[in-house]
PDB file of N, CA and C in Angstrom:
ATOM      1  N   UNK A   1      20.423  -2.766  -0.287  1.00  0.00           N
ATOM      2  CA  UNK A   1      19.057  -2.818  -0.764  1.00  0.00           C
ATOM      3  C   UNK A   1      18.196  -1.747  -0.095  1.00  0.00           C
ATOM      4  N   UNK A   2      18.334  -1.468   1.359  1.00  0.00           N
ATOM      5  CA  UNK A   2      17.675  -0.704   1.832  1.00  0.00           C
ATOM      6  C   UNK A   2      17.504   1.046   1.181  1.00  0.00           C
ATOM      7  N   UNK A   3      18.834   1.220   0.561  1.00  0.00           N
ATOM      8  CA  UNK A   3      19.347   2.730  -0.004  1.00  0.00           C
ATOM      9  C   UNK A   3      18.033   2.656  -1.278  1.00  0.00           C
ATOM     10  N   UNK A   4      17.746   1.228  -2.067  1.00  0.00           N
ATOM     11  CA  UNK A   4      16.892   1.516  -3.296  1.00  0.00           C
ATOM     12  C   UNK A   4      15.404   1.663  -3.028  1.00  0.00           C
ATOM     13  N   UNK A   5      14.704   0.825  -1.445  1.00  0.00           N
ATOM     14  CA  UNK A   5      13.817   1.218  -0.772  1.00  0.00           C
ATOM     15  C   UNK A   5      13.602   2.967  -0.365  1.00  0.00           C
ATOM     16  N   UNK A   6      14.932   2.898  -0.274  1.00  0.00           N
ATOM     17  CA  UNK A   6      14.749   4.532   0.689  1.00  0.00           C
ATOM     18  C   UNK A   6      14.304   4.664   2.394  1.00  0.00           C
ATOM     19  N   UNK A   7      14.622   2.928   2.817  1.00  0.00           N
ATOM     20  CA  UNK A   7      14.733   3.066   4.152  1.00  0.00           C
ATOM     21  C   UNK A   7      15.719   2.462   5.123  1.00  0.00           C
ATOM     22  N   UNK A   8      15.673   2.770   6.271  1.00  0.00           N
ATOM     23  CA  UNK A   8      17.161   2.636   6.791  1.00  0.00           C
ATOM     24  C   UNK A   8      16.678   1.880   7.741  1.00  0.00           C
ATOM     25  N   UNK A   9      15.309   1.353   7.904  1.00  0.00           N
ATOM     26  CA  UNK A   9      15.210   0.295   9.084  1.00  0.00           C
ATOM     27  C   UNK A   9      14.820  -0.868   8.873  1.00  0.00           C
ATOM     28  N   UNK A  10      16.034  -1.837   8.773  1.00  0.00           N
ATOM     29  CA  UNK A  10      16.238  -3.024   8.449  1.00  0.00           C
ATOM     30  C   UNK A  10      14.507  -3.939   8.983  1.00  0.00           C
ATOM     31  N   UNK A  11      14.043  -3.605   9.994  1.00  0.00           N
ATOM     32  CA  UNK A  11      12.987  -4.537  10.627  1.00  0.00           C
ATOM     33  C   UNK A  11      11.773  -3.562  10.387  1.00  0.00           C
ATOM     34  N   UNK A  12      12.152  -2.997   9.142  1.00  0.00           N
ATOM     35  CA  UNK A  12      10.288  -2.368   9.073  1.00  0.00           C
ATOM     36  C   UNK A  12       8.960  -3.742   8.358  1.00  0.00           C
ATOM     37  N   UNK A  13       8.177  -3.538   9.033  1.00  0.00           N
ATOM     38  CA  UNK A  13       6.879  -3.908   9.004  1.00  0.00           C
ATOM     39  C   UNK A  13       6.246  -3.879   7.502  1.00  0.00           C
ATOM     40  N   UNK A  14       6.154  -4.730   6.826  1.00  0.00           N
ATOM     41  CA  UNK A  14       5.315  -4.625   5.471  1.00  0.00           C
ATOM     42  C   UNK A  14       3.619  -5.353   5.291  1.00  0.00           C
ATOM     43  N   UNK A  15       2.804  -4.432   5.376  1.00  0.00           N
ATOM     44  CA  UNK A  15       1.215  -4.600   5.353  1.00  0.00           C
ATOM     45  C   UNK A  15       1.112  -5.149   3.988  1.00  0.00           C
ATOM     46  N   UNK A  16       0.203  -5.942   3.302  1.00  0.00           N
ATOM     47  CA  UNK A  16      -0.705  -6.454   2.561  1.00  0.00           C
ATOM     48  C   UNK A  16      -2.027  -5.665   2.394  1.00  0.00           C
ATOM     49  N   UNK A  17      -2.568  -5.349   1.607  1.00  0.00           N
ATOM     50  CA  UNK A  17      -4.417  -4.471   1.661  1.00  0.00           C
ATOM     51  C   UNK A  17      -5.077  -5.627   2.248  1.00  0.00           C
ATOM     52  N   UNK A  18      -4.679  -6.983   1.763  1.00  0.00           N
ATOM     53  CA  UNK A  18      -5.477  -7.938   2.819  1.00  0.00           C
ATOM     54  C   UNK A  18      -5.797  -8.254   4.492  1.00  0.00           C
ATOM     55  N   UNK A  19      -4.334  -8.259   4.856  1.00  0.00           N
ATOM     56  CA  UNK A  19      -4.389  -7.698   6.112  1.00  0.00           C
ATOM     57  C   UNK A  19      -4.859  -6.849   6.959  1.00  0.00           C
ATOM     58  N   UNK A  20      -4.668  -5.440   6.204  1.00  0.00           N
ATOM     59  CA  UNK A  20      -5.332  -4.730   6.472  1.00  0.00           C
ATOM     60  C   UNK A  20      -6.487  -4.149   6.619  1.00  0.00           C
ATOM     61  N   UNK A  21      -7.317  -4.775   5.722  1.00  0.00           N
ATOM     62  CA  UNK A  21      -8.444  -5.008   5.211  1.00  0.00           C
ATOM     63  C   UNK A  21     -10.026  -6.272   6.495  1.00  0.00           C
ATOM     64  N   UNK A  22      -8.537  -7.143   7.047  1.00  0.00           N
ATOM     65  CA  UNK A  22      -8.907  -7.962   7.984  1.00  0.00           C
ATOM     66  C   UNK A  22      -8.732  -7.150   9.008  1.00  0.00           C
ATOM     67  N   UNK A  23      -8.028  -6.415   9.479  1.00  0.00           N
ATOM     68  CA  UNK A  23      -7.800  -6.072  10.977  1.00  0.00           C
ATOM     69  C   UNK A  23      -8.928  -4.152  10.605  1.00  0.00           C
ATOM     70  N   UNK A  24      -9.247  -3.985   9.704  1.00  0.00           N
ATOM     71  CA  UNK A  24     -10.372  -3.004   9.823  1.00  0.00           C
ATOM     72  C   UNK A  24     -11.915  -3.483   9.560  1.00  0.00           C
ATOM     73  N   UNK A  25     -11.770  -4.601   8.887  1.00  0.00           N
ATOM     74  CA  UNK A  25     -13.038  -5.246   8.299  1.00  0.00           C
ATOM     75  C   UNK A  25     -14.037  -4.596   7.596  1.00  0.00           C
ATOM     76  N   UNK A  26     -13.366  -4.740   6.223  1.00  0.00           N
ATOM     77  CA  UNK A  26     -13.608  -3.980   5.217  1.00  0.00           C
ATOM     78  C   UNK A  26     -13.029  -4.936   3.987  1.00  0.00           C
ATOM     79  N   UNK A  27     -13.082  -4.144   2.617  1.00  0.00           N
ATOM     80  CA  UNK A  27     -12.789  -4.887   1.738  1.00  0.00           C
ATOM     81  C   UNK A  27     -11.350  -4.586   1.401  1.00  0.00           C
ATOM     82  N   UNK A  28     -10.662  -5.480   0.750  1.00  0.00           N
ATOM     83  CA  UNK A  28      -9.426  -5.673   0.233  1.00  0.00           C
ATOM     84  C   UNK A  28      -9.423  -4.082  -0.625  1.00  0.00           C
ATOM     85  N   UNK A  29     -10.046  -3.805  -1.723  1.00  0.00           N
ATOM     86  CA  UNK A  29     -10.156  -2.975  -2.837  1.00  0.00           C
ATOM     87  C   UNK A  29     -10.263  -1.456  -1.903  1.00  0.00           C
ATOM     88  N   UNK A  30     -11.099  -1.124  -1.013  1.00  0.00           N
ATOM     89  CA  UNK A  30     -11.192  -0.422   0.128  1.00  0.00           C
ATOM     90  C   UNK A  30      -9.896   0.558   0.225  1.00  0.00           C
ATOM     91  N   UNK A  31      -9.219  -0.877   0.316  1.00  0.00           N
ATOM     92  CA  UNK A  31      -7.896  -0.264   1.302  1.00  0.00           C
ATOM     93  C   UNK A  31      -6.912  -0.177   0.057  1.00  0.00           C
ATOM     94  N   UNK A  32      -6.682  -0.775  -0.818  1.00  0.00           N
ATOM     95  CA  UNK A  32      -6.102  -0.375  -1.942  1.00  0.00           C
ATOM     96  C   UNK A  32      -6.296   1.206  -2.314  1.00  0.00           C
ATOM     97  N   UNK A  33      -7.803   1.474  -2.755  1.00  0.00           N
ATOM     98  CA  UNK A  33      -8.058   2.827  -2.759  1.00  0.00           C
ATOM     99  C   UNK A  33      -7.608   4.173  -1.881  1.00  0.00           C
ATOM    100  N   UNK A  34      -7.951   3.586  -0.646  1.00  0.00           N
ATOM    101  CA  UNK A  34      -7.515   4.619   0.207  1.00  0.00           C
ATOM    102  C   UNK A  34      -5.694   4.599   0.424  1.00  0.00           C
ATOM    103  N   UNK A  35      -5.212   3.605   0.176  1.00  0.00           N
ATOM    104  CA  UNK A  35      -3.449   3.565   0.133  1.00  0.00           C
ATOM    105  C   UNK A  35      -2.841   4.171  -1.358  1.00  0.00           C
ATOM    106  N   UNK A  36      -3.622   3.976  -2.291  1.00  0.00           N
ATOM    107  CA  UNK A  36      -2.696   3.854  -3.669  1.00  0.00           C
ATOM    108  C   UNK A  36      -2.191   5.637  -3.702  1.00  0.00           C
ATOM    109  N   UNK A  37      -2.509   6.366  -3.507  1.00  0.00           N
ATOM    110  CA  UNK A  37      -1.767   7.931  -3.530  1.00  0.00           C
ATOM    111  C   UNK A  37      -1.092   8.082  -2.137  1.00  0.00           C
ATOM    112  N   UNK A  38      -0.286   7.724  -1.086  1.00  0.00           N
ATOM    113  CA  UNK A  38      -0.597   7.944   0.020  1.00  0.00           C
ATOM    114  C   UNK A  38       1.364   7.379  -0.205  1.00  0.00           C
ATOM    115  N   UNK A  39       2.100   8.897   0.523  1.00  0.00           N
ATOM    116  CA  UNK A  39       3.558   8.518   0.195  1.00  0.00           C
ATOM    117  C   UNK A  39       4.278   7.541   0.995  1.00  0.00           C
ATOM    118  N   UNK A  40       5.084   6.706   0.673  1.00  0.00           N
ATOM    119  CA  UNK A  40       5.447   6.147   1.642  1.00  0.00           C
ATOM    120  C   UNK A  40       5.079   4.688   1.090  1.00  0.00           C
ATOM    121  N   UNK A  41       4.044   4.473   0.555  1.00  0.00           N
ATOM    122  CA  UNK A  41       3.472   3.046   0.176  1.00  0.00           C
ATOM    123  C   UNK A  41       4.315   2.499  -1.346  1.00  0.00           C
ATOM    124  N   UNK A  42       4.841   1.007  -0.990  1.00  0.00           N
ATOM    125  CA  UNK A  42       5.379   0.740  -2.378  1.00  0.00           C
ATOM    126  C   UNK A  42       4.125  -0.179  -3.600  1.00  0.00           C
ATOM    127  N   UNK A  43       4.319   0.701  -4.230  1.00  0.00           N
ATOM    128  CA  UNK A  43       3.526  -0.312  -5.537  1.00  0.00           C
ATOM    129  C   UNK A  43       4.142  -1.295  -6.458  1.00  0.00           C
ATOM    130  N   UNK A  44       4.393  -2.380  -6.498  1.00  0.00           N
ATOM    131  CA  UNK A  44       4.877  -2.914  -6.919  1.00  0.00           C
ATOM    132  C   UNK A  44       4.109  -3.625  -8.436  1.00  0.00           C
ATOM    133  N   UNK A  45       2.684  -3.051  -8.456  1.00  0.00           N
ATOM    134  CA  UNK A  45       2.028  -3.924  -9.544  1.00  0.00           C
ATOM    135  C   UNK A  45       2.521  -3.106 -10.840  1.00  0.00           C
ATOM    136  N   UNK A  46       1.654  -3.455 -11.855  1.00  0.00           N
ATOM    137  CA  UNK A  46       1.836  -2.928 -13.114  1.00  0.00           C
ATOM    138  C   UNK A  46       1.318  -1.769 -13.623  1.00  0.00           C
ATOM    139  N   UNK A  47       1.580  -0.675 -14.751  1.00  0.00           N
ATOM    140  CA  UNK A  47       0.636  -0.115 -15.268  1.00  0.00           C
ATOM    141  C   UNK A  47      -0.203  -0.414 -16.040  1.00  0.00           C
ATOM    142  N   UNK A  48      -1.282   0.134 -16.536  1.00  0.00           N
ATOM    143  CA  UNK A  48      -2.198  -0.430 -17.887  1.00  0.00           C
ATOM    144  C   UNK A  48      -1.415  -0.065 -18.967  1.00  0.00           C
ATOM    145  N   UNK A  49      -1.960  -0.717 -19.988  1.00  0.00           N
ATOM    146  CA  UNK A  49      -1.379  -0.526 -20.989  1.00  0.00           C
ATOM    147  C   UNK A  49      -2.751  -0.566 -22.264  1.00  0.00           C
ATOM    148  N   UNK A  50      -3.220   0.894 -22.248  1.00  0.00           N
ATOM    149  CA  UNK A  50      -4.382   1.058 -23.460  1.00  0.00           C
ATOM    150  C   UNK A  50      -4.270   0.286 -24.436  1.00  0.00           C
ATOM    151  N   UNK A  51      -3.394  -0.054 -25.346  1.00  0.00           N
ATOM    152  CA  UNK A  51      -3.118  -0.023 -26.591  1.00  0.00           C
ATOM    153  C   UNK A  51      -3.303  -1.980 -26.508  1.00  0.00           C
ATOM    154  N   UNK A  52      -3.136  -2.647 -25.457  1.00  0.00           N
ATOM    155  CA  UNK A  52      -3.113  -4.051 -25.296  1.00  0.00           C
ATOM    156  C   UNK A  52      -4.333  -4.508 -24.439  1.00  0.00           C
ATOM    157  N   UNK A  53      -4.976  -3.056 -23.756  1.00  0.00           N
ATOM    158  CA  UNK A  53      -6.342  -2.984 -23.142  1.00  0.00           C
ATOM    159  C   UNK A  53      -6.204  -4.492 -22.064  1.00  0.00           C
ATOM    160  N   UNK A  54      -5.072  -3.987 -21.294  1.00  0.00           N
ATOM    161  CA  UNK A  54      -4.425  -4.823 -20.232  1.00  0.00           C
ATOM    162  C   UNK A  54      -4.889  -3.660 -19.249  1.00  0.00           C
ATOM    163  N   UNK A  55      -5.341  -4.440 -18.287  1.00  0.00           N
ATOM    164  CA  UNK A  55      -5.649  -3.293 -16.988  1.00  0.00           C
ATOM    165  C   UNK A  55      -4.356  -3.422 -16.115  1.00  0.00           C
ATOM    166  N   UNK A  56      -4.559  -2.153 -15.353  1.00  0.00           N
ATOM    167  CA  UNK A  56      -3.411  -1.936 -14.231  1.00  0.00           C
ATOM    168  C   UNK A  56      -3.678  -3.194 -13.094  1.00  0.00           C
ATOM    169  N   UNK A  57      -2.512  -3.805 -12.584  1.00  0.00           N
ATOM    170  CA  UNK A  57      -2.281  -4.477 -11.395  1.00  0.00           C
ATOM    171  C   UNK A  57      -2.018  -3.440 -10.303  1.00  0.00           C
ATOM    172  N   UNK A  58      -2.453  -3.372  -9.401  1.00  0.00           N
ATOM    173  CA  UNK A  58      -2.163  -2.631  -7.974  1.00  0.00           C
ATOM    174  C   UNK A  58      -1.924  -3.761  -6.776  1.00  0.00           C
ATOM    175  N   UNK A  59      -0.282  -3.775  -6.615  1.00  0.00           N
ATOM    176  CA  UNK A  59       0.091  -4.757  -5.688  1.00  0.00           C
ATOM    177  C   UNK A  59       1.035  -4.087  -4.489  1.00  0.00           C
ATOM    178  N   UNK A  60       0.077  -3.251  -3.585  1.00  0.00           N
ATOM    179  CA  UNK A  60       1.042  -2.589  -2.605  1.00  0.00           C
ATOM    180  C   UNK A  60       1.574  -3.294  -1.411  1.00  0.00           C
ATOM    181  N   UNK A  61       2.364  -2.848  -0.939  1.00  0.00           N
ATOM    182  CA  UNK A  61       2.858  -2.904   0.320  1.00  0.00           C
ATOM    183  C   UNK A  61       2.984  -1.778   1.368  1.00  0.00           C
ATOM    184  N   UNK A  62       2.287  -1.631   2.783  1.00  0.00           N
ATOM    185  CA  UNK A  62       2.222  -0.642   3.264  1.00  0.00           C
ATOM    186  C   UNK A  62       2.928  -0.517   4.541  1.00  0.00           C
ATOM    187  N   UNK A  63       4.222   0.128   4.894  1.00  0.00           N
ATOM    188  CA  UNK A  63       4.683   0.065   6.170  1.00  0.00           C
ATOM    189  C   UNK A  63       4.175   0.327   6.917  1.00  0.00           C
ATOM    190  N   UNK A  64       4.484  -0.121   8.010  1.00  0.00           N
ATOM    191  CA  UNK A  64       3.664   0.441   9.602  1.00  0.00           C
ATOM    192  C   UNK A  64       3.433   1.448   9.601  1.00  0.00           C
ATOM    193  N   UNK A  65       4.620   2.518   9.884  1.00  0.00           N
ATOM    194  CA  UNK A  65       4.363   3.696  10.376  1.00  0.00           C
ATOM    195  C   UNK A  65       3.565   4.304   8.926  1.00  0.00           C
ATOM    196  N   UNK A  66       3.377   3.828   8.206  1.00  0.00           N
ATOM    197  CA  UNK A  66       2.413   5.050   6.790  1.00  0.00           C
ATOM    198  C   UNK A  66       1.298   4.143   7.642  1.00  0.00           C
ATOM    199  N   UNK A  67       0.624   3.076   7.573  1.00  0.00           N
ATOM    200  CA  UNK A  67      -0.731   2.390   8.439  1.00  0.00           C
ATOM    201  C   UNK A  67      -1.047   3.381   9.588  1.00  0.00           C
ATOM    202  N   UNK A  68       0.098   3.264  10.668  1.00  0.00           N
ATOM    203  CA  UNK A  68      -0.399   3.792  11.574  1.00  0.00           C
ATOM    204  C   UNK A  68      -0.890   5.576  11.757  1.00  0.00           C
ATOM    205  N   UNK A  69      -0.455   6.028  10.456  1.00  0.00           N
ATOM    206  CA  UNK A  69      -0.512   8.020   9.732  1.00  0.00           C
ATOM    207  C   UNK A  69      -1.818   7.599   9.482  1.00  0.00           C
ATOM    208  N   UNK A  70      -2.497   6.947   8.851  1.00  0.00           N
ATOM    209  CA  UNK A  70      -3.503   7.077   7.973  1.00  0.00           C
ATOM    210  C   UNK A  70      -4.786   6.156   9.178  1.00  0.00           C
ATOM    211  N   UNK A  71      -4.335   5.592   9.919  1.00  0.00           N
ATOM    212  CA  UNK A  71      -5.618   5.300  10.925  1.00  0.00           C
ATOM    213  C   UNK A  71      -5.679   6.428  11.532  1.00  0.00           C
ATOM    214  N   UNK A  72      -4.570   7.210  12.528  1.00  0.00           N
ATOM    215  CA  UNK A  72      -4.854   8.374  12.721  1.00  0.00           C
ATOM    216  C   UNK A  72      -5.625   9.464  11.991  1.00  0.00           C
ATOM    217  N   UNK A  73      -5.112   9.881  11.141  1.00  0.00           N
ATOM    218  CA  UNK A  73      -5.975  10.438  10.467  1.00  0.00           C
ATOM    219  C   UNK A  73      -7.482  10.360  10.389  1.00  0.00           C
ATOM    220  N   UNK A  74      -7.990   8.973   9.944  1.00  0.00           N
ATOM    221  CA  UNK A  74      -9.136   8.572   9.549  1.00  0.00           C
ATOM    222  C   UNK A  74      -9.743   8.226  10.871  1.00  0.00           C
ATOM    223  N   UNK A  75      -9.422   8.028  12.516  1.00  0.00           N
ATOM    224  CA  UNK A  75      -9.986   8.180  13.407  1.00  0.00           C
ATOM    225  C   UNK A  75     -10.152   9.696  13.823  1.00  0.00           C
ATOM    226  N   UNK A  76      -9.489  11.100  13.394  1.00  0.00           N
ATOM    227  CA  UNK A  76     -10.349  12.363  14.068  1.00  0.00           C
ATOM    228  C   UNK A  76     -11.327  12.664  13.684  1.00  0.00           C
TER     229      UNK A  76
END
C-alpha cells in the first residue's frame, strides 16, 4: 500500500485541516486553502461536476513533514 501512497514510512503522521486549524487557531477552510496546491498533501475529496452543479469536496490529509515545510515557510 505504501508504493500507491508513494511513501516508504510506515509511521508517517496524517493531519486533518481541523487539527490543524486548532493547533494554529484559525479556521478549518483557512487551512484547506493554504494546503490544497501544496505537493505532498493527499486529496481524497471529490471533483465538481458542472453539468450536475455538484460542488467539489476537499477532504485532505496533510503529513507532518509537508505541515512542518509550510509553518516554516509562513514563519520567515
Amino acid at each position: 500500500m505504501n508504493e500507491i501512497l508513494g511513501s516508504s514510512d510506515n509511521n508517517a503522521v496524517l493531519h486533518t485541516p481541523t487539527q490543524i486549524a486548532d493547533r494554529w487557531q484559525c479556521d478549518a477552510e483557512k487551512v484547506i486553502r493554504t494546503f490544497a496546491d501544496v505537493s505532498g498533501v493527499m486529496d481524497l475529496g471529490s471533483p465538481s461536476d458542472v453539468r450536475k452543479r455538484k460542488r467539489a469536496y476537499r477532504i485532505l490529509r496533510i503529513p507532518d513533514h509537508v505541515l512542518k515545510k509550510v509553518e516554516r515557510k509562513l514563519t520567515k
